[in-house]
Protein backbone atom coordinates (compact mmCIF):
# COMPACT_ATOMS: atom_id res chain seq x y z
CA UNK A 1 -20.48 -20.36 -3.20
CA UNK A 2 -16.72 -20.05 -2.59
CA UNK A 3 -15.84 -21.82 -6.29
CA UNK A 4 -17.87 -19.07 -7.74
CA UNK A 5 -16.08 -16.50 -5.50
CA UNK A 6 -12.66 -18.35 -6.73
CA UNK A 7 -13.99 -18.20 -10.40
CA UNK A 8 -14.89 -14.43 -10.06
CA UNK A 9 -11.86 -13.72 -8.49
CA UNK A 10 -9.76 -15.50 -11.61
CA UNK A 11 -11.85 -13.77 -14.09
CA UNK A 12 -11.13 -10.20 -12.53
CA UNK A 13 -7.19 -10.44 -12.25
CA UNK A 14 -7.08 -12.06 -15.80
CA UNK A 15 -8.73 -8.94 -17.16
CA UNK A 16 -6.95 -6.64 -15.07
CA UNK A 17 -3.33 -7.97 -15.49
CA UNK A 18 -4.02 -7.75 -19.51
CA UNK A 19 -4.09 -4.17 -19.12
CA UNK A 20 -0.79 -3.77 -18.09
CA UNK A 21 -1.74 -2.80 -14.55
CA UNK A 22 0.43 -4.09 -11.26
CA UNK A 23 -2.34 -5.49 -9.54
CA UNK A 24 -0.71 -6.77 -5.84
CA UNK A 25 -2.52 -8.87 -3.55
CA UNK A 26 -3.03 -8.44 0.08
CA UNK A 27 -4.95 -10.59 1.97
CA UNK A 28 -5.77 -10.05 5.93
CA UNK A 29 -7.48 -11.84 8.42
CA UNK A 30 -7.13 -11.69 12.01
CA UNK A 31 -3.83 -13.97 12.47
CA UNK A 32 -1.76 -12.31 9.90
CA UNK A 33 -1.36 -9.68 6.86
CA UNK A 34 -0.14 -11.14 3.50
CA UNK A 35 1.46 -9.39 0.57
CA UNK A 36 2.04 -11.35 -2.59
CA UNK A 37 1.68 -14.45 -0.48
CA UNK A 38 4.38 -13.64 1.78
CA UNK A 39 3.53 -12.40 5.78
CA UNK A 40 4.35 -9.13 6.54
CA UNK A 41 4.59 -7.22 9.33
CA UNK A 42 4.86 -3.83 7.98
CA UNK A 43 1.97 -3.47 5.30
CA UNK A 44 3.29 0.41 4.39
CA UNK A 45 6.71 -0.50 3.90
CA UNK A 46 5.97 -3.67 1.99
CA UNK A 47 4.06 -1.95 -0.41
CA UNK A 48 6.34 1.23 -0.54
CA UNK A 49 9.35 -0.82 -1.28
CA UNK A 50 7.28 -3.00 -4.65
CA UNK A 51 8.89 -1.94 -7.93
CA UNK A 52 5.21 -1.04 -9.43
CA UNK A 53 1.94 -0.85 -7.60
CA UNK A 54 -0.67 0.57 -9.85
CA UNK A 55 -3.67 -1.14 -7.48
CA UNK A 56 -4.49 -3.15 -4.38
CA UNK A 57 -7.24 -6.26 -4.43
CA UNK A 58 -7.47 -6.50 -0.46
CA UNK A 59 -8.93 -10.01 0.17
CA UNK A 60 -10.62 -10.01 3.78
CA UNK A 61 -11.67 -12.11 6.24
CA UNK A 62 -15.58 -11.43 5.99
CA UNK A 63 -15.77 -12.42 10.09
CA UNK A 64 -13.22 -9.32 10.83
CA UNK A 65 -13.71 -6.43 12.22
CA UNK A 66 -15.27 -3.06 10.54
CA UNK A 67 -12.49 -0.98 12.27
CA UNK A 68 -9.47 -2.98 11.13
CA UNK A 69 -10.83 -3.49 7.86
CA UNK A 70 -11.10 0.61 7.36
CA UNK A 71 -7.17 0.60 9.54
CA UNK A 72 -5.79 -1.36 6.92
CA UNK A 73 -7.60 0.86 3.78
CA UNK A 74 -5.99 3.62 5.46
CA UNK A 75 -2.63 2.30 5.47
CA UNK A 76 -3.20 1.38 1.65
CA UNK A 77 -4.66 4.45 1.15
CA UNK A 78 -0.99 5.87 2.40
CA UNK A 79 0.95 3.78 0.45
CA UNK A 80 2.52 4.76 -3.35
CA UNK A 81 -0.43 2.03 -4.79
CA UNK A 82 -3.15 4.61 -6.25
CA UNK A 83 -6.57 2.04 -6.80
CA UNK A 84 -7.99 -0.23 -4.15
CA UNK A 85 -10.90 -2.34 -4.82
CA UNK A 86 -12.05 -4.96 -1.61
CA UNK A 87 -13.32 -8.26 -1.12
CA UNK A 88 -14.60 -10.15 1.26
CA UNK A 89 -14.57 -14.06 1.66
């Protein structure tokens, strides 16, 4: 199940970097928040300070909770980035 979720996941940034679109990754889970691969502690500034953020892909922990999930959408939400699509693995 998770190669297919891996192969999905491949297919969707492939198309959606060949439009041209600043796609930034943030995955969270309950130990940490990641931007780009790199730990952050401020997810609003981190994403305020990127040169282009057209959309977010957040990539979630599927054992977290509802609330934080919805905290950290808001936060996104907040941020310059103007799409946000979800996933959880």
């Amino acid at each position: 199940m998770k190669i297919f979720i891996v192969i999905l996941s491949i297919l969707y940034f492939t198309a959606a970097c060949s439009k041209g679109n600043q796609m930034v990754m943030v995955e969270v889970d309950s130990k940490s928040i990641k931007v780009e691969g790199n730990v952050v502690t401020n997810l609003l500034e981190s994403l305020n300070s990127l040169p282009q953020c057209d959309s977010v892909h957040l990539l979630v922990d599927r054992h977290m909770e509802h609330g934080k999930v919805v905290e950290i959408m808001q936060i996104v939400k907040k941020s310059n980035c103007e799409n946000i699509s979800i996933q959880s693995v």
